[in-house]
Protein backbone atom coordinates (compact mmCIF):
# COMPACT_ATOMS: atom_id res chain seq x y z
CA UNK A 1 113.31 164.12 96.84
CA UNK A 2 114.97 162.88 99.78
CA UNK A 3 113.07 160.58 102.66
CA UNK A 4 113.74 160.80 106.42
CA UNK A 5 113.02 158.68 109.49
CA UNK A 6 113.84 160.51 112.27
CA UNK A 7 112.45 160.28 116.12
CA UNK A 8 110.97 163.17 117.52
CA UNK A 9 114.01 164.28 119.57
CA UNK A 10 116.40 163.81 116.35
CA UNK A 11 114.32 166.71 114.43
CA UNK A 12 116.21 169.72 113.75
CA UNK A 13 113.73 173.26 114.74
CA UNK A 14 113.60 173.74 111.02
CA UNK A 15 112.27 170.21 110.29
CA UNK A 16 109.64 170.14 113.22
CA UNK A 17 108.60 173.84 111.35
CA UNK A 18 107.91 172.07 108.31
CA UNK A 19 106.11 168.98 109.52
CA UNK A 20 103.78 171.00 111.79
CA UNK A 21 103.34 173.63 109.11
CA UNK A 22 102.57 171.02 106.62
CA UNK A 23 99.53 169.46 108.50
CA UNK A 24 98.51 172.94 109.88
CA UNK A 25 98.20 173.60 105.88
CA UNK A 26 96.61 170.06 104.97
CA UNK A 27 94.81 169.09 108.43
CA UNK A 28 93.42 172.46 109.48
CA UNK A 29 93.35 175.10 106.60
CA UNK A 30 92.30 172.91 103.69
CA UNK A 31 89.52 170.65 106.46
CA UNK A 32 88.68 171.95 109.80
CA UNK A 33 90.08 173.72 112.80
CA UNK A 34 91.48 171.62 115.31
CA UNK A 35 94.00 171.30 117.58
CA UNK A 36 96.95 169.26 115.62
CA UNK A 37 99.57 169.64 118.07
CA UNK A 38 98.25 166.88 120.35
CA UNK A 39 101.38 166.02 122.63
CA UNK A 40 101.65 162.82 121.15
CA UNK A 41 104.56 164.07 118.40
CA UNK A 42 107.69 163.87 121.28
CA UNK A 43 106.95 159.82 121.97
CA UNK A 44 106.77 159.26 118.05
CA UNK A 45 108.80 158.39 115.06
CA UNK A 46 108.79 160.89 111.85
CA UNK A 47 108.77 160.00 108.20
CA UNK A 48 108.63 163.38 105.30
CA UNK A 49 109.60 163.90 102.39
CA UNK A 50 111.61 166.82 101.93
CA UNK A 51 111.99 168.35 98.34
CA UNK A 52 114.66 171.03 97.94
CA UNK A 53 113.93 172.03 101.60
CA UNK A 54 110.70 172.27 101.58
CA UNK A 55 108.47 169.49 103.17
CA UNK A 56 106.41 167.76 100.81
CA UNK A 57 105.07 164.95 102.89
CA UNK A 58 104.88 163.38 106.32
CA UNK A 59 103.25 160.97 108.88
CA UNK A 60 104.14 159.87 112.16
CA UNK A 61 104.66 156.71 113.72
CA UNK A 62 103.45 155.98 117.14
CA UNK A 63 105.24 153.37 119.09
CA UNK A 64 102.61 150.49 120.68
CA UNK A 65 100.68 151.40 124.17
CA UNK A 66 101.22 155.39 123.15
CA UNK A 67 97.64 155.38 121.48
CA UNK A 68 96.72 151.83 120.49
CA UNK A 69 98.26 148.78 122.48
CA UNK A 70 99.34 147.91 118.49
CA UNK A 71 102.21 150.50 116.61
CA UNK A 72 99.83 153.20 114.74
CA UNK A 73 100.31 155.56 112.28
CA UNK A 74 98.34 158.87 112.04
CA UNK A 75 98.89 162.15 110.20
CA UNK A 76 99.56 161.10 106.93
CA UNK A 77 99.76 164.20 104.26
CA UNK A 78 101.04 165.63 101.23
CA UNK A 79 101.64 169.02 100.43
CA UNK A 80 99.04 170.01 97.22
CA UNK A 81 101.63 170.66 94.75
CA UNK A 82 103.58 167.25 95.12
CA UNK A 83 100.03 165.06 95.55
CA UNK A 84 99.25 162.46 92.53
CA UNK A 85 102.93 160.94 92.51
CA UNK A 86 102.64 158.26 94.96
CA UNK A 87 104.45 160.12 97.66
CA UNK A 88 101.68 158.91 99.93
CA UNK A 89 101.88 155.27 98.82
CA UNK A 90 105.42 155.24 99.28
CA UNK A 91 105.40 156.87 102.21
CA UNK A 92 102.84 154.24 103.86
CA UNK A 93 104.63 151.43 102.58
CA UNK A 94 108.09 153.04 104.39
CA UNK A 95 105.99 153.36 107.69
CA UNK A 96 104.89 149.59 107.35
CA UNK A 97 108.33 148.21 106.92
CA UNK A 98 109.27 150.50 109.73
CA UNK A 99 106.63 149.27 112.44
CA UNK A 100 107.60 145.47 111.17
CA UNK A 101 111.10 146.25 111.89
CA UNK A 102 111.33 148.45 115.14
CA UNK A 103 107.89 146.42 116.62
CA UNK A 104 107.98 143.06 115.18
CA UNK A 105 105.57 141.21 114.02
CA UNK A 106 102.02 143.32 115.93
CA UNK A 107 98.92 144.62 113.77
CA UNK A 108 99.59 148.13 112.68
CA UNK A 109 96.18 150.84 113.73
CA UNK A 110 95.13 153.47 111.82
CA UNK A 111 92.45 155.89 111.98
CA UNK A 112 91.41 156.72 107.89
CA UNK A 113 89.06 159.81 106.80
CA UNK A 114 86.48 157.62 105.47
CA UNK A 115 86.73 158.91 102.13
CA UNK A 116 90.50 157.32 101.98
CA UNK A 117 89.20 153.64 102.75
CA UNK A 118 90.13 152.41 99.35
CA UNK A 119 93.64 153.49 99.80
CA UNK A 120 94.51 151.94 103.30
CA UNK A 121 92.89 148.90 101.89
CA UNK A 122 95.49 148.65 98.79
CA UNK A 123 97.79 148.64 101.65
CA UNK A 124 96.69 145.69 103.39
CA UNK A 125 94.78 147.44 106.23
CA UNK A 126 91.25 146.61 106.73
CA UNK A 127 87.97 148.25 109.04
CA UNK A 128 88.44 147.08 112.19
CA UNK A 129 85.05 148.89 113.93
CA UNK A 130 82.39 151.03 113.07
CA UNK A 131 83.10 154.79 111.81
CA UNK A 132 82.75 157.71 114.19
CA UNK A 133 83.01 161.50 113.73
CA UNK A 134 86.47 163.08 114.70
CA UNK A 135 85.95 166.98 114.43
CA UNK A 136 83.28 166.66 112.04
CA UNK A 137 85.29 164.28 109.39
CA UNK A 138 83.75 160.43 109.65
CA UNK A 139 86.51 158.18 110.32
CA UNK A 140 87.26 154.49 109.85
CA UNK A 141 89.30 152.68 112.69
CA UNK A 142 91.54 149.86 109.87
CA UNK A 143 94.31 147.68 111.26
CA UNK A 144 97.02 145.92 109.06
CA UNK A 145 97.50 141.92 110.45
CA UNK A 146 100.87 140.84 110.65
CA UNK A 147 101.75 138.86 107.72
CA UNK A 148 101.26 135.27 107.77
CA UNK A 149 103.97 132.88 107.81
């Protein structure tokens, strides 16, 4: 398994494939139609997994004042056959030390399916407003504080 952290304009065709196939597969297939492609993906920062060239996991990093005036991350997933061995712990925990290093020391925003609360909050993030429906899945706005020093 080999990790990547690549801006938007650094992705080869093949890798952009992969990443938007991957969430097409995750996001849309196995949850609800929507439309993923958002034009957010060119101002952001990519993290995946790729296993014997095939993607296994991604998210994307989105710089502060893109989305959020705070550095977000949004899109985290991992293909079915590779889920249950921590890719997407890992893979959080790379995006964290990411933000802290290209961003400095802001909160970090993230939008959670509901469902995944306990998991952002063994990361440090915490609910940061009340839950709203985004295409049909309830959400959970959670941002991660800056640690203290």
């Amino acid at each position: 398994m080999r990790w990547h952290i690549k801006h938007f304009e650094n992705l080869s065709s093949r890798e952009l494939y992969g990443l938007l196939s991957l969430r097409c597969e995750v996001f849309i297939v196995e949850q609800v139609a929507y439309q993923d492609p958002d034009g957010l993906d060119p101002g952001c920062f990519h993290i995946f997994a790729e296993d014997n060239g095939k993607i296994a996991a991604c998210l994307r990093i989105i710089p502060p004042g893109l989305i959020y005036p705070q550095a977000g991350i949004g899109r985290l997933c991992v293909k079915k056959e590779f889920r249950k061995r921590g890719l997407a712990h890992r893979m959080l925990d790379m995006a964290c030390a990411f933000c802290r290093e290209t961003f400095g020391d802001l909160p970090i925003r993230l939008d959670a399916q509901s469902y995944l609360l306990s998991f952002y909050k063994s990361h440090g993030f915490s609910p940061c407003g009340p839950g709203f429906l985004e295409d049909g899945i309830p959400h959970t706005p959670m941002l991660k504080e800056p640690a203290k020093s």
